[in-house]
PDB file of N, CA and C in Angstrom:
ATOM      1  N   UNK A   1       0.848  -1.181   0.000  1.00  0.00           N
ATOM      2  CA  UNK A   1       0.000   0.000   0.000  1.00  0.00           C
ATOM      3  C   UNK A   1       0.892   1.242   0.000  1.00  0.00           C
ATOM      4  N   UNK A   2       0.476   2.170  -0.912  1.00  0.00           N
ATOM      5  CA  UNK A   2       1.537   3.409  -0.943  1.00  0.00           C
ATOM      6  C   UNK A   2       1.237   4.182   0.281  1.00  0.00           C
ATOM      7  N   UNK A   3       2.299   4.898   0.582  1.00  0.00           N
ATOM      8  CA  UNK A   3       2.555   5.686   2.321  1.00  0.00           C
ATOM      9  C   UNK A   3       1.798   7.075   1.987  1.00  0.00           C
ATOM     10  N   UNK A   4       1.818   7.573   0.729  1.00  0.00           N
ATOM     11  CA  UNK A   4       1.550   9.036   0.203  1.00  0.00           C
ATOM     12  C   UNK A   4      -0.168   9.295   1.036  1.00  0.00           C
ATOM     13  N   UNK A   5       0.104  10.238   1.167  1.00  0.00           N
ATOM     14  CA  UNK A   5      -0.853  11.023   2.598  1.00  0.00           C
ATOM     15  C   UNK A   5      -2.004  10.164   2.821  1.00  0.00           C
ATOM     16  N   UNK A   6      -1.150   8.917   3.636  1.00  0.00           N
ATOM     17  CA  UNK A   6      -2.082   8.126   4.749  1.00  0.00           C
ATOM     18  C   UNK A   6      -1.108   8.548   5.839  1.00  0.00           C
ATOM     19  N   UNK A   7      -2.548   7.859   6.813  1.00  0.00           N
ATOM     20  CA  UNK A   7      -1.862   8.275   8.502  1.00  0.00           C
ATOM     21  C   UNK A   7      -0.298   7.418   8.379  1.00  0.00           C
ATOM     22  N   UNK A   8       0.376   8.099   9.060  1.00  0.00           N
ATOM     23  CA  UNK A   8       1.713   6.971   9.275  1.00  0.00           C
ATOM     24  C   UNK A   8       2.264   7.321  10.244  1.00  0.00           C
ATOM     25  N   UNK A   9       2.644   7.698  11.384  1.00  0.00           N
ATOM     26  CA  UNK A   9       2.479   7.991  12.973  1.00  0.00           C
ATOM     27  C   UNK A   9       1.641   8.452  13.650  1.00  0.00           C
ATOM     28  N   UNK A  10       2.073   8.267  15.460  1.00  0.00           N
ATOM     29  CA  UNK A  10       0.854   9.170  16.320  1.00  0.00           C
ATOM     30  C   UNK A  10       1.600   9.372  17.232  1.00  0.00           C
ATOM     31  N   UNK A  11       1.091  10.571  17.953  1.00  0.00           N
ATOM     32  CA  UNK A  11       2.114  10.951  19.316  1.00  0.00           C
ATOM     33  C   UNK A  11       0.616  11.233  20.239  1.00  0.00           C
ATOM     34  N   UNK A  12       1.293  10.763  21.393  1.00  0.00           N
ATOM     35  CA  UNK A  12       0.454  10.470  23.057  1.00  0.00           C
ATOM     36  C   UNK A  12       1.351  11.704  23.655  1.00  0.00           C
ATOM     37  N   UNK A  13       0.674  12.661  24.860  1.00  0.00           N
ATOM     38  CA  UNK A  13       1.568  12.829  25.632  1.00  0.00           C
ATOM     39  C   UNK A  13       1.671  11.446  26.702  1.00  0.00           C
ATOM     40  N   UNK A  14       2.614  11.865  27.570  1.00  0.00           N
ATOM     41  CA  UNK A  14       3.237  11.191  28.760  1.00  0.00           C
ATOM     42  C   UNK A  14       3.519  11.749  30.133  1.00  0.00           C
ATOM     43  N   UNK A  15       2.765  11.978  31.496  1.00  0.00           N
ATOM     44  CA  UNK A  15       3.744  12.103  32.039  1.00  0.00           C
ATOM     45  C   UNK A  15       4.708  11.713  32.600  1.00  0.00           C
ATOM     46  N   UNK A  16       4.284  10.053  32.507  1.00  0.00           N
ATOM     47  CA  UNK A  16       5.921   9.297  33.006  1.00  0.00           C
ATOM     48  C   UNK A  16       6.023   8.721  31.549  1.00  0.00           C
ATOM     49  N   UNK A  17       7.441   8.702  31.366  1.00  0.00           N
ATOM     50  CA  UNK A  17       7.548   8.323  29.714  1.00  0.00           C
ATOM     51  C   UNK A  17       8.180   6.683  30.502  1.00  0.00           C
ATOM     52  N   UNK A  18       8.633   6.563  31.485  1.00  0.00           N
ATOM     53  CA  UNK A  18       9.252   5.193  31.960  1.00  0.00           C
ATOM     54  C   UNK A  18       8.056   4.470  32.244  1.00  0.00           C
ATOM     55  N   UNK A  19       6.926   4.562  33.009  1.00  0.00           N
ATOM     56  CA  UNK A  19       5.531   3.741  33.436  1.00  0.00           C
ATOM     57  C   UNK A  19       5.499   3.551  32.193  1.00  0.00           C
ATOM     58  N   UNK A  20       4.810   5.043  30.817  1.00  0.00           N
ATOM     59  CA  UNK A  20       4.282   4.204  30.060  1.00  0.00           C
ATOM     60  C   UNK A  20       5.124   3.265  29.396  1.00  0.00           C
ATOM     61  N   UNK A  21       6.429   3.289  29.028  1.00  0.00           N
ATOM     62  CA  UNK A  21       6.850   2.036  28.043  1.00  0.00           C
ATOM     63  C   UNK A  21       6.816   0.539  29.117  1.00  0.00           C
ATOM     64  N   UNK A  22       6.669   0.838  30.310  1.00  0.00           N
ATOM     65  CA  UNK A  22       6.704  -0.850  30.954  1.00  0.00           C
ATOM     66  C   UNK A  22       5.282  -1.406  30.994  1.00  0.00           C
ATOM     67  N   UNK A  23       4.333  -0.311  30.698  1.00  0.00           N
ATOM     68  CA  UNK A  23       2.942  -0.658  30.935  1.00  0.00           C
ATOM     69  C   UNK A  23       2.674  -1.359  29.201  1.00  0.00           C
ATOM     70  N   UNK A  24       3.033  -0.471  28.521  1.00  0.00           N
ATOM     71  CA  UNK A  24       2.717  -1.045  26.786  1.00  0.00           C
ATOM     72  C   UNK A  24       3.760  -2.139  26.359  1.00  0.00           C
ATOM     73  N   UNK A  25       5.107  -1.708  27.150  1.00  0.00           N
ATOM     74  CA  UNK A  25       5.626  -3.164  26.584  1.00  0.00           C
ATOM     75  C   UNK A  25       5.144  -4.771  27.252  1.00  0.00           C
ATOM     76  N   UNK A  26       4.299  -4.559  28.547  1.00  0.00           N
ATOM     77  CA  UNK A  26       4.166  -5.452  29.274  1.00  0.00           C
ATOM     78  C   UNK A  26       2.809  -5.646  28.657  1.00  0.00           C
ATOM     79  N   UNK A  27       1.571  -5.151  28.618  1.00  0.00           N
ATOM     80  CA  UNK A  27       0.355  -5.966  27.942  1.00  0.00           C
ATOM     81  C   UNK A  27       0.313  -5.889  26.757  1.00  0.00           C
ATOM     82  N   UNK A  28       1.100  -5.258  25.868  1.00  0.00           N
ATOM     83  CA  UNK A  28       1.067  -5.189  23.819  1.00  0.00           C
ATOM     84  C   UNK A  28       2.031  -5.566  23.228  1.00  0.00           C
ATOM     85  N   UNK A  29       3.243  -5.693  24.123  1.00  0.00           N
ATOM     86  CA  UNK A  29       4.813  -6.297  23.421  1.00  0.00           C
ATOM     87  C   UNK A  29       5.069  -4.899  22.539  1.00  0.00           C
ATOM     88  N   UNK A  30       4.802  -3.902  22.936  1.00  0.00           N
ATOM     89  CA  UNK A  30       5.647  -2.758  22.614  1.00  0.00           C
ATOM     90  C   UNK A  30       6.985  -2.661  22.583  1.00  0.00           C
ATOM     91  N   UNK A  31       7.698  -2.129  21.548  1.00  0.00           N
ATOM     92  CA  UNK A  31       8.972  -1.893  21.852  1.00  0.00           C
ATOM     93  C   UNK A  31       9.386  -0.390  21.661  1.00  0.00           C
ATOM     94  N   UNK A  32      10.056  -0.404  22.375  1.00  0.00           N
ATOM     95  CA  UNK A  32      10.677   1.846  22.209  1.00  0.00           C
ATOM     96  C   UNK A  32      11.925   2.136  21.805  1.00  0.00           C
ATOM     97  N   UNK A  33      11.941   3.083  21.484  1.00  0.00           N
ATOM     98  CA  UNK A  33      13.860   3.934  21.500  1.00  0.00           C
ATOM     99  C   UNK A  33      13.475   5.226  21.859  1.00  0.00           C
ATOM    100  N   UNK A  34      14.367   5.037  23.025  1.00  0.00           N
ATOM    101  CA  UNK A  34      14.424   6.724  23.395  1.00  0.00           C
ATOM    102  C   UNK A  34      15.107   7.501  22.769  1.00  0.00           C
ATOM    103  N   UNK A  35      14.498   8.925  22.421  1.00  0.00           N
ATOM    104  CA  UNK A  35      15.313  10.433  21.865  1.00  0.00           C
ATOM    105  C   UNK A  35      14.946  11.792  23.040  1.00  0.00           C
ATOM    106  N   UNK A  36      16.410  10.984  24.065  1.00  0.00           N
ATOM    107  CA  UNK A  36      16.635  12.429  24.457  1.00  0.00           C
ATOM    108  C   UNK A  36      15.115  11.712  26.016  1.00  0.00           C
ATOM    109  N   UNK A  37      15.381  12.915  27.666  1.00  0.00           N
ATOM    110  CA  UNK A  37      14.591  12.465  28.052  1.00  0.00           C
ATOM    111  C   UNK A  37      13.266  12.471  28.430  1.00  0.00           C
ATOM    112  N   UNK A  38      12.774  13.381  26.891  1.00  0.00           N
ATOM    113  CA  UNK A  38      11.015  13.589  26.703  1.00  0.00           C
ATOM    114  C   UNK A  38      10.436  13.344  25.898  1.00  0.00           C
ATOM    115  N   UNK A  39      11.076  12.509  25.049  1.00  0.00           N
ATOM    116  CA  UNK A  39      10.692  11.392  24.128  1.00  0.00           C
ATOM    117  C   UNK A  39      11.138   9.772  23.667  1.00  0.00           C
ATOM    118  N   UNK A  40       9.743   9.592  23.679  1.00  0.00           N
ATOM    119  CA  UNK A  40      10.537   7.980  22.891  1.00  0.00           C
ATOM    120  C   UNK A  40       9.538   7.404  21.741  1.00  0.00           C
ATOM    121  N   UNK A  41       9.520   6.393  20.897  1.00  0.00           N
ATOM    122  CA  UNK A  41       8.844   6.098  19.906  1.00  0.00           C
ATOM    123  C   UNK A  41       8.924   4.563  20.306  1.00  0.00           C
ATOM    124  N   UNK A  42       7.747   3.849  19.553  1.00  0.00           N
ATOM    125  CA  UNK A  42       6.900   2.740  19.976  1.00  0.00           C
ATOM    126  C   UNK A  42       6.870   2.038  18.687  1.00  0.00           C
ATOM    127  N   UNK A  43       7.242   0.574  18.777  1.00  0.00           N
ATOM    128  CA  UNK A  43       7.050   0.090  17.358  1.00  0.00           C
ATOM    129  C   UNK A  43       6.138  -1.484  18.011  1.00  0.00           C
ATOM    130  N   UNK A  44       5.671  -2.163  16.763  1.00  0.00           N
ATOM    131  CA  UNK A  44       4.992  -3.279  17.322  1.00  0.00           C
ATOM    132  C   UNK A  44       3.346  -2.839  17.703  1.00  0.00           C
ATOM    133  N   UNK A  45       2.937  -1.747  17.030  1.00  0.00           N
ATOM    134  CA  UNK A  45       1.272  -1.452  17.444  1.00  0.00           C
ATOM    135  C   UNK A  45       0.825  -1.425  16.410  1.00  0.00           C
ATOM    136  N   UNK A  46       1.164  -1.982  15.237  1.00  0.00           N
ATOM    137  CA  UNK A  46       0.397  -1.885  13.897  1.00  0.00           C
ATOM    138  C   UNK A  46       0.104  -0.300  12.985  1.00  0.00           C
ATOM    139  N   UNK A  47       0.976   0.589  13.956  1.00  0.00           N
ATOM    140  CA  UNK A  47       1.186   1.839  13.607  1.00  0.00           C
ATOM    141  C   UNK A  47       2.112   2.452  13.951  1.00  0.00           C
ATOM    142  N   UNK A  48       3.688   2.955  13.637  1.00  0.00           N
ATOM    143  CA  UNK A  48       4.247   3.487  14.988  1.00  0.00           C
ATOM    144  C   UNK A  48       3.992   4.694  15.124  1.00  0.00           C
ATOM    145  N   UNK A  49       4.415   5.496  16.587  1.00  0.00           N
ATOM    146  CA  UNK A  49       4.054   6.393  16.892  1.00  0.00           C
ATOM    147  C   UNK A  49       5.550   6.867  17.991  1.00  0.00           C
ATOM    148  N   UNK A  50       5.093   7.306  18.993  1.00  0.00           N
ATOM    149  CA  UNK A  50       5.409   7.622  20.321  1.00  0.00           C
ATOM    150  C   UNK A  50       4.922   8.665  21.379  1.00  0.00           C
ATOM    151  N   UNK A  51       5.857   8.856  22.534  1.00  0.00           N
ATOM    152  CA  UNK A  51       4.911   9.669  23.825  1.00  0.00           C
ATOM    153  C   UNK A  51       6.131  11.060  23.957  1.00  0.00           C
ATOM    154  N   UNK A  52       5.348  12.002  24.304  1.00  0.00           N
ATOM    155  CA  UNK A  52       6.382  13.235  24.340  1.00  0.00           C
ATOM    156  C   UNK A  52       5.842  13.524  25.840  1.00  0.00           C
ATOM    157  N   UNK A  53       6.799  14.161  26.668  1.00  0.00           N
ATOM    158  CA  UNK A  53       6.713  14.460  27.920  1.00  0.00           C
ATOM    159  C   UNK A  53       5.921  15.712  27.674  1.00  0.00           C
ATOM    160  N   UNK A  54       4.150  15.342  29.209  1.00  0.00           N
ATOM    161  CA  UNK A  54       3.362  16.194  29.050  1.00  0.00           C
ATOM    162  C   UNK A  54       2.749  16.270  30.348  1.00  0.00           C
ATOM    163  N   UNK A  55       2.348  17.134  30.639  1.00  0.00           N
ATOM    164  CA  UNK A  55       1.443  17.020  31.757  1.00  0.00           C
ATOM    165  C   UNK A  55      -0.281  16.796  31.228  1.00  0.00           C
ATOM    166  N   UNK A  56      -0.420  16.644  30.108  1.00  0.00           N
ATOM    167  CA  UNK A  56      -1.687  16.865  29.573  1.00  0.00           C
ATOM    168  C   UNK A  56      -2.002  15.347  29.044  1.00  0.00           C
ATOM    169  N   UNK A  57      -3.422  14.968  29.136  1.00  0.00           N
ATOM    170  CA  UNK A  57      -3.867  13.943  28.567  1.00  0.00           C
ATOM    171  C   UNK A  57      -5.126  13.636  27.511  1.00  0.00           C
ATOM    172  N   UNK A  58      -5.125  12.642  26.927  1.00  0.00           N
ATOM    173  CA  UNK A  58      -5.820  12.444  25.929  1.00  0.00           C
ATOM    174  C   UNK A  58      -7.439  11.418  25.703  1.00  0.00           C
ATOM    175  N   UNK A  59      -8.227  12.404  26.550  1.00  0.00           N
ATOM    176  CA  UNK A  59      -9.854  11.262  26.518  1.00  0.00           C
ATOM    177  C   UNK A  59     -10.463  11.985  26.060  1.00  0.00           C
ATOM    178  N   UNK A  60     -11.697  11.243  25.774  1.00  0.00           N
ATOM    179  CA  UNK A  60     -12.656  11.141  24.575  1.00  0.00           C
ATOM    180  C   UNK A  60     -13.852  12.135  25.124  1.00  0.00           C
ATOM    181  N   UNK A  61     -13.705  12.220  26.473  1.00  0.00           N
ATOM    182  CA  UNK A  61     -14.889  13.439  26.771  1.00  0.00           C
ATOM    183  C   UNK A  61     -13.931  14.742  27.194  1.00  0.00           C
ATOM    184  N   UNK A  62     -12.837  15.378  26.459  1.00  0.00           N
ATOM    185  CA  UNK A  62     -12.307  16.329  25.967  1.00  0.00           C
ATOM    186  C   UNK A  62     -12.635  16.580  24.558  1.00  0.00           C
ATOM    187  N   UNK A  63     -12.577  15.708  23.743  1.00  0.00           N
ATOM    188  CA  UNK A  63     -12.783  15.333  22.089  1.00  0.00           C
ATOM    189  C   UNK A  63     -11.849  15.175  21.643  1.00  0.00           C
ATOM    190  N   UNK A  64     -10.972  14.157  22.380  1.00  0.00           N
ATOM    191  CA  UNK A  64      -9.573  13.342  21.674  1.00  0.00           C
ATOM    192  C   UNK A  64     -10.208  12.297  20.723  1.00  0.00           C
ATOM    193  N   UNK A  65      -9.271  12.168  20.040  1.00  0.00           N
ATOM    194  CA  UNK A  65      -9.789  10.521  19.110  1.00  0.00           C
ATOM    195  C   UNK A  65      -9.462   9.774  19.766  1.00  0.00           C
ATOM    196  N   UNK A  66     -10.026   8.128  19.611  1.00  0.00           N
ATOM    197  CA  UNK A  66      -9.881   7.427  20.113  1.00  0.00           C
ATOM    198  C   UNK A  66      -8.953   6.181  19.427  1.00  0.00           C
ATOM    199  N   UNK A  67      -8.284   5.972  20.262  1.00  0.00           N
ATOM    200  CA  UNK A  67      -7.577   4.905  19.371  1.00  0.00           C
ATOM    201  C   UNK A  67      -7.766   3.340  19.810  1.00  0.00           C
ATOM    202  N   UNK A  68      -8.374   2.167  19.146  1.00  0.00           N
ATOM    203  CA  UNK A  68      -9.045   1.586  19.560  1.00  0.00           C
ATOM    204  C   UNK A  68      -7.836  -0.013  19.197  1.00  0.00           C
ATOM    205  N   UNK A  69      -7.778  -0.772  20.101  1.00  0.00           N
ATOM    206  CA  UNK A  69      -7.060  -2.014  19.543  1.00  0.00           C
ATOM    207  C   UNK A  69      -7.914  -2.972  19.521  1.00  0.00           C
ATOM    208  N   UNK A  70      -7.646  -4.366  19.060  1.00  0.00           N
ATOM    209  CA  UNK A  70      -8.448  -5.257  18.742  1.00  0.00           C
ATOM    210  C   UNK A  70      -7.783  -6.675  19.771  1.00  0.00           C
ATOM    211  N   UNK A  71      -8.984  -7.193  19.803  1.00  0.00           N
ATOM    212  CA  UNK A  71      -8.477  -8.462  20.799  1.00  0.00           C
ATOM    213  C   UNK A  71      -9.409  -9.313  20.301  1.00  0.00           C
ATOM    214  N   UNK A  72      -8.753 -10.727  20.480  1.00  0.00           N
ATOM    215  CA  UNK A  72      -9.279 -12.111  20.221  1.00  0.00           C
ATOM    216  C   UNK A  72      -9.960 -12.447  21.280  1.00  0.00           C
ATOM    217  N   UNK A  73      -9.321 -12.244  22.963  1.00  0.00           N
ATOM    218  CA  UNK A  73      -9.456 -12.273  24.056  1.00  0.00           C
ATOM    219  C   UNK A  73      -9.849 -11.532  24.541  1.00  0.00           C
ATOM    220  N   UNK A  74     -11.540 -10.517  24.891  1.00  0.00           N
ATOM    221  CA  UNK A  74     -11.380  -9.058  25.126  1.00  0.00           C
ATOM    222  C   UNK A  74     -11.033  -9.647  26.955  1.00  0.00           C
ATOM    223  N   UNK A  75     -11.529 -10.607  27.680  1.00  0.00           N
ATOM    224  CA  UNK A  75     -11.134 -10.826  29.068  1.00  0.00           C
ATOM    225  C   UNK A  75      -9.877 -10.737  29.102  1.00  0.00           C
ATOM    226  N   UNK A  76      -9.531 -11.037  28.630  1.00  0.00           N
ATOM    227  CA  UNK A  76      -7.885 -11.589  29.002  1.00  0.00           C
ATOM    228  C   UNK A  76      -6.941 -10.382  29.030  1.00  0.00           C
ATOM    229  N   UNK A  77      -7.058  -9.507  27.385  1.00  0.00           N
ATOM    230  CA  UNK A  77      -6.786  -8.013  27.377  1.00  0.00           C
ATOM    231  C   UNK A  77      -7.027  -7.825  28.313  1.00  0.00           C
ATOM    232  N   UNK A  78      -8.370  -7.583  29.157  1.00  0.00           N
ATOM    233  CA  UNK A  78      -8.360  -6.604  30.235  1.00  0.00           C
ATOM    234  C   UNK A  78      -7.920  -6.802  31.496  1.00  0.00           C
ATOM    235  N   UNK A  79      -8.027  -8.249  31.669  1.00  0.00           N
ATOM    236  CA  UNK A  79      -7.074  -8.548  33.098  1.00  0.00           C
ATOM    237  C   UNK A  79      -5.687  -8.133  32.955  1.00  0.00           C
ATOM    238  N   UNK A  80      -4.483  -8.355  31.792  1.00  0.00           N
ATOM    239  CA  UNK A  80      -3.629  -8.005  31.621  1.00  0.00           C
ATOM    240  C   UNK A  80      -3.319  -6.153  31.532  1.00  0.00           C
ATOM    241  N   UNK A  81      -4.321  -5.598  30.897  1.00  0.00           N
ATOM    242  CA  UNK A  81      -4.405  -4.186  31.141  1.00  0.00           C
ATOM    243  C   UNK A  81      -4.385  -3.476  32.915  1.00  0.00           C
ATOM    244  N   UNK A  82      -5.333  -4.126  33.406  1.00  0.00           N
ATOM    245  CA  UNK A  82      -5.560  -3.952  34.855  1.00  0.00           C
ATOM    246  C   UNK A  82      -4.420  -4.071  35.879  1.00  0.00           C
ATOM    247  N   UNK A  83      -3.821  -5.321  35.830  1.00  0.00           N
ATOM    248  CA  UNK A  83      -2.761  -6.003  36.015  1.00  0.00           C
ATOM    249  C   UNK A  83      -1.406  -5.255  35.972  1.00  0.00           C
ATOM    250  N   UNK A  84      -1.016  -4.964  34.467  1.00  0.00           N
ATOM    251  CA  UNK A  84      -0.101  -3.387  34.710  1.00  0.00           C
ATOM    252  C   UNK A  84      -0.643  -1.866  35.053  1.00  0.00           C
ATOM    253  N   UNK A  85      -1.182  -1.835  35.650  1.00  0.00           N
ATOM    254  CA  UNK A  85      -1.992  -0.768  36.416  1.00  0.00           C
ATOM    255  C   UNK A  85      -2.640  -0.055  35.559  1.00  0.00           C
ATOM    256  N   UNK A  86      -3.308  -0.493  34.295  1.00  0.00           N
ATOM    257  CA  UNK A  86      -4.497   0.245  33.353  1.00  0.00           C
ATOM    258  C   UNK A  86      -5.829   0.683  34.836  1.00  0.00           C
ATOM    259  N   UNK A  87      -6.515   1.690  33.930  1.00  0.00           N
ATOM    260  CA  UNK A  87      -8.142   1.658  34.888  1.00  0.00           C
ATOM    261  C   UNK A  87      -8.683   1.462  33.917  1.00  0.00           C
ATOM    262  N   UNK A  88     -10.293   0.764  34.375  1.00  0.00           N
ATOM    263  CA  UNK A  88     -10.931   0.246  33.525  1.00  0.00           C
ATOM    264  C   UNK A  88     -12.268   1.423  33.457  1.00  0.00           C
ATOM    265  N   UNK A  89     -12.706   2.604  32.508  1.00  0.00           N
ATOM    266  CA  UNK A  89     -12.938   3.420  32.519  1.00  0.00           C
ATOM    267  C   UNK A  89     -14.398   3.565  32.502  1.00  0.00           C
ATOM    268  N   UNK A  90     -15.066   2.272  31.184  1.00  0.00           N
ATOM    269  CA  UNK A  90     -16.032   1.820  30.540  1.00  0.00           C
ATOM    270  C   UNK A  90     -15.635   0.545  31.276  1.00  0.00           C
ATOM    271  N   UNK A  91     -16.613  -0.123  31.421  1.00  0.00           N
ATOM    272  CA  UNK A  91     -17.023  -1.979  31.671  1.00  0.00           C
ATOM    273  C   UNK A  91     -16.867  -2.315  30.289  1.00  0.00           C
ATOM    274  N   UNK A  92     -16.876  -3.631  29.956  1.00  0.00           N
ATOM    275  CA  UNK A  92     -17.018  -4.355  28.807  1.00  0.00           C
ATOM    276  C   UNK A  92     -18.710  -4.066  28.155  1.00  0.00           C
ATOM    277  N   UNK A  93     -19.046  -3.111  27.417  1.00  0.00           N
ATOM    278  CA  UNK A  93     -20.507  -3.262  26.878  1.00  0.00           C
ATOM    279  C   UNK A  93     -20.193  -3.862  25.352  1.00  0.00           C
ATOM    280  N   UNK A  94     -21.845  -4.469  24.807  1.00  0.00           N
ATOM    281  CA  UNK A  94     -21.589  -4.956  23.200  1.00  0.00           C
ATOM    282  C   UNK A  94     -22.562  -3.472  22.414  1.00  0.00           C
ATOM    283  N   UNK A  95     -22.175  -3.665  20.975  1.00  0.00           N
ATOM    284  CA  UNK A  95     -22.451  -2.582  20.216  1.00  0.00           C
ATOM    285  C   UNK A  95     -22.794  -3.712  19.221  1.00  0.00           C
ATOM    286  N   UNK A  96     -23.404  -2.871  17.959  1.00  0.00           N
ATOM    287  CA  UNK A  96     -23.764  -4.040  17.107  1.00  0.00           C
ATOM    288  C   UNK A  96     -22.345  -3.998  15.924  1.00  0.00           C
ATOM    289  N   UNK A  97     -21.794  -5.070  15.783  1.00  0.00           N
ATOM    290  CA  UNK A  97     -20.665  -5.950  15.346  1.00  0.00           C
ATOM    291  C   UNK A  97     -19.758  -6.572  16.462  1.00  0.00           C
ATOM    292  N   UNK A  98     -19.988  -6.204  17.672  1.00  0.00           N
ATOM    293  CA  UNK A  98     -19.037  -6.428  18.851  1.00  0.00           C
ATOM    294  C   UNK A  98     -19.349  -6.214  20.290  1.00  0.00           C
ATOM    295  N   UNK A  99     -18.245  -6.144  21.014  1.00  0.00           N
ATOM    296  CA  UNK A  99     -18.197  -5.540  22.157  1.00  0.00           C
ATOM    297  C   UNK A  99     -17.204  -4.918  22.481  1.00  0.00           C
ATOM    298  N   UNK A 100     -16.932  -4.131  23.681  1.00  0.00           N
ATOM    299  CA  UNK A 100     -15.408  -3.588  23.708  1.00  0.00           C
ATOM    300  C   UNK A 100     -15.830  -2.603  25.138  1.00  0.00           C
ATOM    301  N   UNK A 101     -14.562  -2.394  25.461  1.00  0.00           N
ATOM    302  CA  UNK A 101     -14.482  -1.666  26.855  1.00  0.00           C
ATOM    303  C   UNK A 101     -13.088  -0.663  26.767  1.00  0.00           C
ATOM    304  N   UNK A 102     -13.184   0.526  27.465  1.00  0.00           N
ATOM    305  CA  UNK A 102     -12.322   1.430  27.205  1.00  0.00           C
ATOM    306  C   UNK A 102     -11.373   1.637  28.520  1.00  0.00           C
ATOM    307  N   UNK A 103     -10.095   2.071  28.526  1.00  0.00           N
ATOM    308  CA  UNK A 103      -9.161   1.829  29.765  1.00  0.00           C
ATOM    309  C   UNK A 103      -8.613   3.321  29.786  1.00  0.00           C
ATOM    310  N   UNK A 104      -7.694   3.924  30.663  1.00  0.00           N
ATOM    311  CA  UNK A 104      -6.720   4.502  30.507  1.00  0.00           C
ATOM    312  C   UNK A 104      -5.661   4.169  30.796  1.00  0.00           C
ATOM    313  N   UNK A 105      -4.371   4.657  30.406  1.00  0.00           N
ATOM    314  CA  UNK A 105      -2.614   4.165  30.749  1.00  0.00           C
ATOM    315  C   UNK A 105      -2.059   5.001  31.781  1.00  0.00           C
ATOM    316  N   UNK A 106      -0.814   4.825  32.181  1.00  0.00           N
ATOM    317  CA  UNK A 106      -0.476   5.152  33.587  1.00  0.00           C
ATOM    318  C   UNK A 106      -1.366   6.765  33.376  1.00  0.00           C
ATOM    319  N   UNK A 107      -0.719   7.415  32.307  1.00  0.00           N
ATOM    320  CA  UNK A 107      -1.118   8.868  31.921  1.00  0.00           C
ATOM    321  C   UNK A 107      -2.569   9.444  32.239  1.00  0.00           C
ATOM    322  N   UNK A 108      -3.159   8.601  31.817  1.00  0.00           N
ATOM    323  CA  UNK A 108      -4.636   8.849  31.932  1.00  0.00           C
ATOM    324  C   UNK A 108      -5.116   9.356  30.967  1.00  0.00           C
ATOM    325  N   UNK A 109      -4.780   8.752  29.637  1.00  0.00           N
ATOM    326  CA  UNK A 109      -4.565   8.728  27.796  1.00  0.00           C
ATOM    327  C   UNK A 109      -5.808   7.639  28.120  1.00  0.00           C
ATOM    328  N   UNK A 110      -6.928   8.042  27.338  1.00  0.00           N
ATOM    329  CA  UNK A 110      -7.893   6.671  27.344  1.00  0.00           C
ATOM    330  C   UNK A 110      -7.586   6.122  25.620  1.00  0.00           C
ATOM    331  N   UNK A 111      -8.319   5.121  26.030  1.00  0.00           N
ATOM    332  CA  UNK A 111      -7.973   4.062  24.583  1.00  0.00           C
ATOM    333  C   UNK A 111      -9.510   3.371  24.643  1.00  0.00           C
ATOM    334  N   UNK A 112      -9.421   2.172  23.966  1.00  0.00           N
ATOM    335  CA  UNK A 112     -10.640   1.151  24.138  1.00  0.00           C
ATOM    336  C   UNK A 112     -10.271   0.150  23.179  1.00  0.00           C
ATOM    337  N   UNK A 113     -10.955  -0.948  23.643  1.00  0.00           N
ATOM    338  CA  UNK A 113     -10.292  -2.517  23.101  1.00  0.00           C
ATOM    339  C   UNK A 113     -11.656  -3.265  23.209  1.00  0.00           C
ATOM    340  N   UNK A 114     -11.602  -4.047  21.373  1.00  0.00           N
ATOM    341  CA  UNK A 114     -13.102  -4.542  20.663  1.00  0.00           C
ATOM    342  C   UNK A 114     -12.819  -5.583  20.274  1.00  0.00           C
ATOM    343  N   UNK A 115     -13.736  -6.604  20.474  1.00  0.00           N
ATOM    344  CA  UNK A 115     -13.601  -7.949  19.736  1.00  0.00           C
ATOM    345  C   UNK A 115     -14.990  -8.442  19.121  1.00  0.00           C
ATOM    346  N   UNK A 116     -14.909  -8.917  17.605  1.00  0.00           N
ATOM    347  CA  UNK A 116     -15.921  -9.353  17.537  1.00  0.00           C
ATOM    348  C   UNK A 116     -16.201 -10.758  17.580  1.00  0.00           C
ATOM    349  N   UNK A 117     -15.046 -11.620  18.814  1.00  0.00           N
ATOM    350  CA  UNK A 117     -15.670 -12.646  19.435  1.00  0.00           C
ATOM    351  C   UNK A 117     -16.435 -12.401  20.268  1.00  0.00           C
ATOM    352  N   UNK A 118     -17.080 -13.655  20.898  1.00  0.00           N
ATOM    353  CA  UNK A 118     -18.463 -13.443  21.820  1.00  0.00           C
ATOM    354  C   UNK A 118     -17.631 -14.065  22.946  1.00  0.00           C
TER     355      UNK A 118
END
């Protein structure tokens, strides 16, 4: 697929840039390289991106976008989310093609995670 003006990174703030890479490398198999110590970049999410040092965060009742991952397992995702100290923001509700439940990261960056297993 040609790269020509499709999305092709994303930047999160952070305010711990160390929580978040142990929190994403520990439930998504994230991997990082740091530049310098208020940034780092993230590979292994099906998009790369990275987190810039912020005091500011990114949810959906501000009118951030949402960036949504996909799971085979939505239980399992979320015990493992929880587990590295995600909050669970939304419960697991279904929508019609799925279900899915929304978290935030150490930051308090919300996300949400959909499966259209049952």
């Amino acid at each position: 697929m040609e790269k020509h003006e499709k999305i092709d990174y994303v930047e999160f703030p952070a305010r711990n840039i160390e929580a978040t890479k142990l929190f994403f490398s520990s439930v998504f198999g994230w991997t990082f390289i740091d530049y310098g110590p208020e940034y780092t970049a993230f590979s292994g999410a099906g998009l790369e991106g990275g987190f810039y040092k912020s005091d500011l965060n990114s949810t959906t009742d501000r009118g951030s976008a949402l960036i949504v991952f996909y799971s085979k397992e939505l239980e399992r995702t979320m015990e493992k989310i929880k587990k590295a100290g995600g909050k669970i923001v939304k419960p697991i509700f279904t929508f019609p093609g799925g279900r899915r439940f929304h978290f935030t990261d150490p930051n308090g960056n919300e996300y949400a995670v959909w499966s259209d297993v049952e």
